[in-house]
Protein backbone atom coordinates (compact mmCIF):
# COMPACT_ATOMS: atom_id res chain seq x y z
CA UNK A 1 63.31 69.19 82.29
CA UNK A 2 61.32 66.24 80.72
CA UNK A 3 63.88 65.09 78.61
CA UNK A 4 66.31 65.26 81.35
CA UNK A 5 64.25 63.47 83.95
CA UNK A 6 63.34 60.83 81.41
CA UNK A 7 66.68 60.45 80.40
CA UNK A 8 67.62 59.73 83.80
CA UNK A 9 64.96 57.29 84.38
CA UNK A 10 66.59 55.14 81.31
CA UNK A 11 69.99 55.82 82.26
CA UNK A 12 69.10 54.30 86.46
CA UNK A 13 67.47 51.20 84.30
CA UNK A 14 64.21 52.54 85.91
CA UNK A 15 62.34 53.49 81.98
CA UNK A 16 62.65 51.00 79.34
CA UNK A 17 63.41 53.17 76.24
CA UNK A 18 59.65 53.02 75.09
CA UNK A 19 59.26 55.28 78.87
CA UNK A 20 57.58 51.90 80.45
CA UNK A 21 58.61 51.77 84.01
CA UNK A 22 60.85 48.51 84.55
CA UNK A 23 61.26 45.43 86.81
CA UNK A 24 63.58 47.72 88.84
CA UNK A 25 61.27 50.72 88.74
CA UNK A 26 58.32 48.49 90.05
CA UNK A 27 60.24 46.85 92.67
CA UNK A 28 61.86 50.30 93.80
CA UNK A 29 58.28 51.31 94.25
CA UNK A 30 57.32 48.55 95.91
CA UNK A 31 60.18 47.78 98.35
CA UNK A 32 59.30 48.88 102.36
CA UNK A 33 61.06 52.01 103.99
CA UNK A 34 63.65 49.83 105.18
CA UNK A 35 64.88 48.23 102.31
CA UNK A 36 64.47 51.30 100.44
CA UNK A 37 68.08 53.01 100.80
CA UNK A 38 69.70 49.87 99.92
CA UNK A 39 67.90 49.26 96.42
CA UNK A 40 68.30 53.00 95.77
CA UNK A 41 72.16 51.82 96.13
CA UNK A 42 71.71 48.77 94.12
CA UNK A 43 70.24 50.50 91.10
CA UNK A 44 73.14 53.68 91.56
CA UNK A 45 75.68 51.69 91.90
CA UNK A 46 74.54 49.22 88.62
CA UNK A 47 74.24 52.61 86.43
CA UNK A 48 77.45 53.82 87.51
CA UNK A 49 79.18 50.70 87.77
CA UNK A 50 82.15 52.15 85.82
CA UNK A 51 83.11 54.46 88.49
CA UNK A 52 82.93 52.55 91.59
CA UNK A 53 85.46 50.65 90.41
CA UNK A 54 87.76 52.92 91.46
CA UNK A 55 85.99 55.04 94.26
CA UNK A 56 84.70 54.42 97.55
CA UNK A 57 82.47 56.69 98.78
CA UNK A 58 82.67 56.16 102.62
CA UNK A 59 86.44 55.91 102.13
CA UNK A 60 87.47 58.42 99.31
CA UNK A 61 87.60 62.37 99.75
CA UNK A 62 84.97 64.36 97.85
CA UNK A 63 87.56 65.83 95.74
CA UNK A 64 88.25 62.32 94.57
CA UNK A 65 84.30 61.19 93.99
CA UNK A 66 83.80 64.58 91.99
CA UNK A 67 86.39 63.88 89.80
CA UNK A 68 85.17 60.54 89.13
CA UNK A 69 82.00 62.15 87.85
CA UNK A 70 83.53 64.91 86.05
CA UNK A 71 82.78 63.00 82.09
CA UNK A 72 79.45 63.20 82.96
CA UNK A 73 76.48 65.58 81.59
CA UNK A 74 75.76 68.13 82.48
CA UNK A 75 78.47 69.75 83.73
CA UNK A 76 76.01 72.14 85.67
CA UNK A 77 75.12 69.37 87.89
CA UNK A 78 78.62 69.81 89.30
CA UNK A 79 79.83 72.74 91.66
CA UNK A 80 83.80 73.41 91.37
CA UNK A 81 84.00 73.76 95.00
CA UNK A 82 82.47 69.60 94.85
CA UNK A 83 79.25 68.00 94.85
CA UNK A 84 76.29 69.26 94.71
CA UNK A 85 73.57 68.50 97.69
């Protein structure tokens, strides 16, 4: 689950590839409650930039966001009856 985790860190821009926490991951950590949600956004939305080109999540069906995600590893991260909580 290391690997994984870490993986994800570099993939969200949060780990540099040496596993050094980045600008982002020190400002995430430092941002107040209320700003929080929003930079959590941000940095999503910036690793996965691809995808919301063509989805909106407030807008598009779940059907329609899971398929969006479907090239992505793993595959266990993704229930056929649509995202997982």
């Amino acid at each position: 689950m290391i690997g994984r985790s870490l993986a994800a860190f570099r993939f969200l821009g949060l780990l540099a590839e040496a596993n050094e926490p980045t600008d982002e991951w020190r400002a995430l950590s430092d941002v107040h409650d209320d700003a929080y949600p929003e930079m959590l956004e941000r940095i999503v939305r910036a690793a996965y930039s691809d995808i919301f080109v063509d989805i909106d999540p407030p807008a598009d069906g779940q059907e329609r966001i899971r398929a969006a995600f479907q090239k992505f590893q793993p595959k266990s991260q993704i229930r056929q009856s649509g995202l997982t909580s």
